[in-house]
Protein backbone atom coordinates (compact mmCIF):
# COMPACT_ATOMS: atom_id res chain seq x y z
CA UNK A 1 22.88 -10.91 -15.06
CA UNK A 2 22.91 -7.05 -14.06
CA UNK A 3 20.70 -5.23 -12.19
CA UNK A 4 20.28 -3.03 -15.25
CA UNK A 5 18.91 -6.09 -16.93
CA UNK A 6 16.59 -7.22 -14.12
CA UNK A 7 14.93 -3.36 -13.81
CA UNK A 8 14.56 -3.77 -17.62
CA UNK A 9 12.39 -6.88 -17.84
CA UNK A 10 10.84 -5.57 -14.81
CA UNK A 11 9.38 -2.35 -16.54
CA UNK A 12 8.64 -4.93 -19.38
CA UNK A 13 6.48 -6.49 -16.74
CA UNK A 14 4.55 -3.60 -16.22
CA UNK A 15 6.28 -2.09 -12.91
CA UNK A 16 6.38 1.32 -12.63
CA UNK A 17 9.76 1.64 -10.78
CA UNK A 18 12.62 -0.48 -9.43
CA UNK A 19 15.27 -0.14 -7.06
CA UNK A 20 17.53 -3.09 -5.82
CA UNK A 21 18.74 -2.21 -1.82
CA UNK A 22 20.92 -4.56 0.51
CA UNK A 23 19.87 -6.88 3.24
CA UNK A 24 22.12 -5.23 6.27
CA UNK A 25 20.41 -4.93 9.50
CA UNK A 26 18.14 -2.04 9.48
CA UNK A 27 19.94 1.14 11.53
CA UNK A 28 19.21 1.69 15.61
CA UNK A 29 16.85 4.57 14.61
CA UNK A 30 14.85 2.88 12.59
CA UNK A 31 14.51 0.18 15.44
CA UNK A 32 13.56 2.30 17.82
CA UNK A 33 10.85 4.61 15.97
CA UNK A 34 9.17 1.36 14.74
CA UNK A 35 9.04 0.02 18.90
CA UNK A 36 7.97 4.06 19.86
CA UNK A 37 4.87 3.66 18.13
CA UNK A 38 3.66 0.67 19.05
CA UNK A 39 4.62 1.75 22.44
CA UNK A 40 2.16 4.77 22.12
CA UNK A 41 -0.48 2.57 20.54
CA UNK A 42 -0.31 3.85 16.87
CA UNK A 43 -1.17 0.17 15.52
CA UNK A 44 -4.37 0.00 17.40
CA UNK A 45 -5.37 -3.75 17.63
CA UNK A 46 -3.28 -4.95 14.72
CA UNK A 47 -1.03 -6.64 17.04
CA UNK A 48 0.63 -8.71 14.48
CA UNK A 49 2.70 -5.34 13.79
CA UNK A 50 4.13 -6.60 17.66
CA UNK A 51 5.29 -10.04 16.17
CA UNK A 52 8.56 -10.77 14.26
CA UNK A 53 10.21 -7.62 14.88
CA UNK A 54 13.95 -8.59 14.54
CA UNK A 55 12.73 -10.45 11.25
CA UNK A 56 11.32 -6.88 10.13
CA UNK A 57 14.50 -5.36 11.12
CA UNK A 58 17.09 -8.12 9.73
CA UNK A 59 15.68 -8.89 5.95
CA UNK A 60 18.68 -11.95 6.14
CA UNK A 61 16.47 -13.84 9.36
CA UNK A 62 12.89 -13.93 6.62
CA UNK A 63 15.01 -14.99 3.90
CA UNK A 64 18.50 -16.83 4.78
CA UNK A 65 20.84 -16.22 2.19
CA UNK A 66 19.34 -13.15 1.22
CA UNK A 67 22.47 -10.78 -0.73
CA UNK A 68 20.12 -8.24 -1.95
CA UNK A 69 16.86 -7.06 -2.12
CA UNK A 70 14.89 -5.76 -5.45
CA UNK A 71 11.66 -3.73 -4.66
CA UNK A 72 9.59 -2.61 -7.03
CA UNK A 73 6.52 -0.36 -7.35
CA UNK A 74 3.03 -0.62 -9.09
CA UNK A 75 1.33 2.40 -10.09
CA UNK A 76 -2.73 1.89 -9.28
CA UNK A 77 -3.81 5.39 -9.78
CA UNK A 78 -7.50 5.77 -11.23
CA UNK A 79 -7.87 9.75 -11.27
CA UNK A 80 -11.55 9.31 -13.26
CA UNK A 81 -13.22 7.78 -10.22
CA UNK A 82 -14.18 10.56 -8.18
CA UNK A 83 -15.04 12.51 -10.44
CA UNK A 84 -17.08 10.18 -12.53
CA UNK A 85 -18.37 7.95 -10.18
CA UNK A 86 -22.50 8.24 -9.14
CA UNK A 87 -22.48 7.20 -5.53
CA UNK A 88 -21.82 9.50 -2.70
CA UNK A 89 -20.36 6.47 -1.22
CA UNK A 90 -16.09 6.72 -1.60
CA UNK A 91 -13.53 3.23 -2.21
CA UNK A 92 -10.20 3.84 -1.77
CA UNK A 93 -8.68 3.04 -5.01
CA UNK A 94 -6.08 0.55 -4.44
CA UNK A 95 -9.65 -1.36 -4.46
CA UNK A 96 -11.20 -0.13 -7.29
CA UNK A 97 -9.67 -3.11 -9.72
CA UNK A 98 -8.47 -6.70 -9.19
CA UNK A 99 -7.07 -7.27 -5.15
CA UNK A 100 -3.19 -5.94 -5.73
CA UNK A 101 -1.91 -8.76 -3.61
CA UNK A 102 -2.96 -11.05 -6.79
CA UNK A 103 -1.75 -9.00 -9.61
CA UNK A 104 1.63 -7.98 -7.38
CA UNK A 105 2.37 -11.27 -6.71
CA UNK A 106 1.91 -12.60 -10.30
CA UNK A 107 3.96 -9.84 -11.79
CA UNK A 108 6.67 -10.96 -8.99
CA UNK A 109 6.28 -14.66 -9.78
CA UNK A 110 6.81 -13.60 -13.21
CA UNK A 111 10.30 -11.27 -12.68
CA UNK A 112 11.41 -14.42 -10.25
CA UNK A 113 10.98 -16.85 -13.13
CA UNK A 114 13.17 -14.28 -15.46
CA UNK A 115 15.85 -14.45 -12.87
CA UNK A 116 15.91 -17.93 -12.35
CA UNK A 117 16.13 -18.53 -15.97
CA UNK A 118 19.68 -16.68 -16.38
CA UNK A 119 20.60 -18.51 -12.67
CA UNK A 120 19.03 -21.47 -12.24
CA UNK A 121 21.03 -22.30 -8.62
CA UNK A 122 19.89 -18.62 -7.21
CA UNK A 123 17.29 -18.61 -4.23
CA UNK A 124 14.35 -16.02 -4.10
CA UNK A 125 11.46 -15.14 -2.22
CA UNK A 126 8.31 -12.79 -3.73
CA UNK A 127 6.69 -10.79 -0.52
CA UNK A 128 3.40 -8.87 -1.54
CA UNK A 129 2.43 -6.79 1.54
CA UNK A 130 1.73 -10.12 3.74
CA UNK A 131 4.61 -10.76 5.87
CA UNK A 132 6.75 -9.05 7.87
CA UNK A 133 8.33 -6.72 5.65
CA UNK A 134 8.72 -2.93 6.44
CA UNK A 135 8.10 -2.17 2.60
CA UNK A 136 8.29 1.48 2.54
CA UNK A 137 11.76 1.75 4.49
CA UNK A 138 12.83 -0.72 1.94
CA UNK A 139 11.73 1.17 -1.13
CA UNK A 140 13.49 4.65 0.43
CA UNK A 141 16.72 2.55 0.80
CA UNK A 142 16.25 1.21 -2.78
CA UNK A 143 16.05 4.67 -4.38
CA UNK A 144 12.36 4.63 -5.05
CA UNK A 145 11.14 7.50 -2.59
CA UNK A 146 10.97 9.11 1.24
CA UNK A 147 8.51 8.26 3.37
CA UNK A 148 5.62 11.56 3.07
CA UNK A 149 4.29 12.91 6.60
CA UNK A 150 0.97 10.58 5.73
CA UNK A 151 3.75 7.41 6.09
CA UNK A 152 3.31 6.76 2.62
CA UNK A 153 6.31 6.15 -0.06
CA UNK A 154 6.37 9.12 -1.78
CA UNK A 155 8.21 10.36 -4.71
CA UNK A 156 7.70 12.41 -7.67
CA UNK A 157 5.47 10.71 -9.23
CA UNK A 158 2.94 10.51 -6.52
CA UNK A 159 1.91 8.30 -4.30
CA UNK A 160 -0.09 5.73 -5.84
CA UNK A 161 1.84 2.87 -5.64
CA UNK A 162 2.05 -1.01 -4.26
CA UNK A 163 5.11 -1.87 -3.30
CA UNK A 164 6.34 -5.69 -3.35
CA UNK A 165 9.89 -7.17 -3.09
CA UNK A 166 12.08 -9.97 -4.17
CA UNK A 167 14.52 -11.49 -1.61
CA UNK A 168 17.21 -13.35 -3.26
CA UNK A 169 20.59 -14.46 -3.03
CA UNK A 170 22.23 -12.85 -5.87
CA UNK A 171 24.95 -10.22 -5.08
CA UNK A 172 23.64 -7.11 -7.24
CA UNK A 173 24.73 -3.58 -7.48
CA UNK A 174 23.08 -1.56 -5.63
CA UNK A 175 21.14 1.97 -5.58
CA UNK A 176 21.27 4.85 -3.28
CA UNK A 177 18.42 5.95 -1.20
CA UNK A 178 16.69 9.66 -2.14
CA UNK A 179 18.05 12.05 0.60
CA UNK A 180 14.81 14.60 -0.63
CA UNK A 181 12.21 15.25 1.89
CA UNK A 182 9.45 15.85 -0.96
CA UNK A 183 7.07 17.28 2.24
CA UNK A 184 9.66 20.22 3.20
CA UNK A 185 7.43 22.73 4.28
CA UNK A 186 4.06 21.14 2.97
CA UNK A 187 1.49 20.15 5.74
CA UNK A 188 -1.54 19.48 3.59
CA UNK A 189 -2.37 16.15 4.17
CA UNK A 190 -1.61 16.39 7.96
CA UNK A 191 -4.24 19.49 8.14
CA UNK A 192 -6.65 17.56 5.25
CA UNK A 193 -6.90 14.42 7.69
CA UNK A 194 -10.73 14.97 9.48
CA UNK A 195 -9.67 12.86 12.38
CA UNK A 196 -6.26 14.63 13.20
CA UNK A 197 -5.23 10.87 12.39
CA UNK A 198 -1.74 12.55 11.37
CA UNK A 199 -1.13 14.86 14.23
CA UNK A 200 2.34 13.67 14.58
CA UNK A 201 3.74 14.19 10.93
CA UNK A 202 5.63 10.86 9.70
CA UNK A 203 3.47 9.04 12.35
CA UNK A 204 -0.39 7.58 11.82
CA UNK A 205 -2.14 6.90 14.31
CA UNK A 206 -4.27 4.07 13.33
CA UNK A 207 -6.64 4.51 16.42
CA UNK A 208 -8.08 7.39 14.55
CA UNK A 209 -7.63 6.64 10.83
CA UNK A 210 -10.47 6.18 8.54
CA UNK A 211 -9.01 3.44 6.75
CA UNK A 212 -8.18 1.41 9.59
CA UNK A 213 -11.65 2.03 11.05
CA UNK A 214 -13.30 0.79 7.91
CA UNK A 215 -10.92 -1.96 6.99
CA UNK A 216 -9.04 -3.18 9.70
CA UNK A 217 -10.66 -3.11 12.84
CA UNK A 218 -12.81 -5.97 13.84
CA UNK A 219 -14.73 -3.60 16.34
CA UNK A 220 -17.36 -1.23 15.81
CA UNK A 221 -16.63 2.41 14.17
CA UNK A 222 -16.21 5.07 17.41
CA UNK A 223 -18.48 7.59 17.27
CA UNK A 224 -16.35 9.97 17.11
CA UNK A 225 -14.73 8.73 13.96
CA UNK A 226 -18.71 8.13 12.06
CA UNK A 227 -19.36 11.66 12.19
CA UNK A 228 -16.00 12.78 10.52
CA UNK A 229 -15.44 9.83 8.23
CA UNK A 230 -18.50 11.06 5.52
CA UNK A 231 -18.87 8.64 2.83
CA UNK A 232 -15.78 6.72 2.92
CA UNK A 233 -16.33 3.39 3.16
CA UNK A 234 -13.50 1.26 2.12
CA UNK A 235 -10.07 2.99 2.70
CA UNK A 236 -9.65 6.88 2.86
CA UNK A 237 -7.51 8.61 0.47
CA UNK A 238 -7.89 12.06 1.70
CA UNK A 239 -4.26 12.71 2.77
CA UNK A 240 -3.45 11.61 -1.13
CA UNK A 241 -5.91 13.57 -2.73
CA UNK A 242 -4.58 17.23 -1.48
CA UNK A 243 -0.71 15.87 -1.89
CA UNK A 244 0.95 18.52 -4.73
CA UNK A 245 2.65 15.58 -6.16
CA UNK A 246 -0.31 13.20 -6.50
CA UNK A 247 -1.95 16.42 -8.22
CA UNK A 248 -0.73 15.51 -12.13
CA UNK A 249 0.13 11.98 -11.12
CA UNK A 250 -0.19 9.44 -13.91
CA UNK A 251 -3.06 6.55 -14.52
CA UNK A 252 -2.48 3.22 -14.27
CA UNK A 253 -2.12 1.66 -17.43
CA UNK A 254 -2.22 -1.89 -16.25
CA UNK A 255 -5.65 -3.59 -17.70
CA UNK A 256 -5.76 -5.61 -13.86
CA UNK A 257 -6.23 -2.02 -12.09
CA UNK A 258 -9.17 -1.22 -14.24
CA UNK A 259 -11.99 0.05 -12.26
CA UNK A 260 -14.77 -2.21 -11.95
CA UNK A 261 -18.17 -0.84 -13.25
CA UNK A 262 -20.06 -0.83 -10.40
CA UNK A 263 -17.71 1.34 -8.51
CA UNK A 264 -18.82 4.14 -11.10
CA UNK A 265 -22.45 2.85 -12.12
CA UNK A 266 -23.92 2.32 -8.92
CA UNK A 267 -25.77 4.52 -7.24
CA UNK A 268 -26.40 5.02 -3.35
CA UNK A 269 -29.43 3.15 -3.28
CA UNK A 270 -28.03 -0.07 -5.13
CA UNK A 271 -24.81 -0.26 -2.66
CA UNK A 272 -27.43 0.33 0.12
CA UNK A 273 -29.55 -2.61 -1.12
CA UNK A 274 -26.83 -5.05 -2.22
CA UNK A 275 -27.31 -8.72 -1.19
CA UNK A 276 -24.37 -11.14 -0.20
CA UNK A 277 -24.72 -12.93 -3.20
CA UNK A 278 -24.06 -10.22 -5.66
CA UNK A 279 -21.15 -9.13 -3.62
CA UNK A 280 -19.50 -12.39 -4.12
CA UNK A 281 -20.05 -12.30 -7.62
CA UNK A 282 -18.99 -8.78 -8.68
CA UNK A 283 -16.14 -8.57 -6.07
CA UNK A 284 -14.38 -12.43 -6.03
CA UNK A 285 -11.24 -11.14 -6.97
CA UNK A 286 -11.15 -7.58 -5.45
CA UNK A 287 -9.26 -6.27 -2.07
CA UNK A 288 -13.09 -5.86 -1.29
CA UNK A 289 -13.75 -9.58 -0.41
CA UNK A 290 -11.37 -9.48 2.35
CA UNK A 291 -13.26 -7.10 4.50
CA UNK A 292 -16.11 -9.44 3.83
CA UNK A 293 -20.14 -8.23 3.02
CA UNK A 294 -21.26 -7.71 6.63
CA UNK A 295 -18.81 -5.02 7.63
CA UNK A 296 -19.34 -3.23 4.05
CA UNK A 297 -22.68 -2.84 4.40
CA UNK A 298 -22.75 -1.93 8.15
CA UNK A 299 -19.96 0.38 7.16
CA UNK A 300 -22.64 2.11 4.70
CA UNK A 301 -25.38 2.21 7.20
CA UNK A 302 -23.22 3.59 9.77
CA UNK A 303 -22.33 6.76 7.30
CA UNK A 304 -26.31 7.41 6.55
């Protein structure tokens, strides 16, 4: 099998890019910009980021026998949301459909079982943005993009995009990573961001990023973030929406990305008034359940 062939069935599959990269130890700088910024803090209290660090670095110490490394992208793009939707109240939309660790991992599961079909004896491992995987830096080396000066994978299609991998012990040709800095002079999202979150372009700081606020932190929202944060209460995609390249980007086409109809049908009052019941119900298998129905709602009441 070729890595022609395996990109093939994998746009069959509904991924919107491929790129197959190498397991070598990731270089000294890369090493030593991931340790600078947790030495200045950037991760805030997501101190798993602080954990498995030479596994992160050395793709062959996750996955032993690993020859090469295929990493794919998934376009999620909704570009009707905003300006259809009848809340004031703003979702990210990597949460707008069905939770993307679900539909990446399927679609993974699904290009595994292709490969293991043509070699039976081969060994491979699907990660879906829950282990310790530096996923962007992988995509870049695969071809697929450069990391923007928001820290997202960006390329010229935007930056819409889940990114999962496939470890495996097949010996495949490889691609070359995109030398292009698609930022050059652009700043946009860096002067877009209303909590100077990316101050030090390539860097976030996650102590003063919306989405982490809203998301990940277990602690309540600083005041200082409230007041700047408006009406976005799952995720931020600010820095995204002002990027030149996500300006004509393309829709998803994928029926599992669909944008569930309360997203565009509710209005303030029903989000404000939602019970823990209904939550369950509409939401079981969105990215939503994971922050859970008490920090949604006190993220709403905390943006009134």
């Amino acid at each position: 099998m070729t890595a022609s062939e395996i990109k093939k069935k994998a746009f069959e599959i509904g991924f919107s890019a491929c790129g197959i990269t190498n397991a070598q130890v990731f270089p000294l700088e890369e090493k030593n910009n991931y340790k600078e910024c947790l030495q200045c803090g950037y991760h805030a209290d997501m101190h798993y980021l602080e954990r498995n660090i030479d596994k992160r670095m050395n793709p062959s110490l996750l996955f032993e026998g690993t020859k090469s490394i295929i990493v794919v992208l998934l376009n999620y793009h909704n570009p009707t949301y905003q300006k259809n939707k009848k809340s004031a109240y703003s979702f990210s939309e990597y949460g707008l459909g069905m939770d993307y660790h679900i539909v990446l991992k399927n679609k993974l599961s699904e290009l595994v079982y292709f490969i293991q079909s043509h070699h039976p004896t081969s060994k491979n491992r699907v990660f879906a943005g829950s282990a310790p995987v530096l996923e962007k830096y992988l995509a870049y080396r695969a071809g697929l993009g450069s990391i923007a000066k928001n820290t997202l994978l960006l390329n010229r299609t935007g930056s819409y995009h889940f990114i999962g991998e496939i470890y495996t012990s097949l010996p495949l040709s490889y691609d070359s990573h995109i030398a292009k800095d698609y930022c050059f002079q652009c700043n946009k999202c860096v002067e877009a961001c209303p909590t100077r979150a990316l101050d030090n372009p390539y860097r976030l700081d996650a102590r003063k990023c919306i989405s982490y606020h809203n998301i990940e932190s277990k602690h309540e929202i600083p005041k200082e973030i409230q007041i700047k944060m408006g009406k976005q209460v799952y995720g931020c995609d600010i820095c995204q929406q002002v990027c030149p390249y996500n300006r004509n980007a393309e829709p998803s086409i994928l029926p599992e990305f669909s944008i569930k109809q309360a997203f565009l049908e509710w209005t303030d009052t029903e989000w404000e008034t939602m019970n823990e019941t209904v939550f369950k119900q509409l939401f079981a298998d969105s990215a939503l359940l994971r922050v859970g129905y008490d920090k949604l709602k006190k993220t709403i009441f905390q943006t009134l």
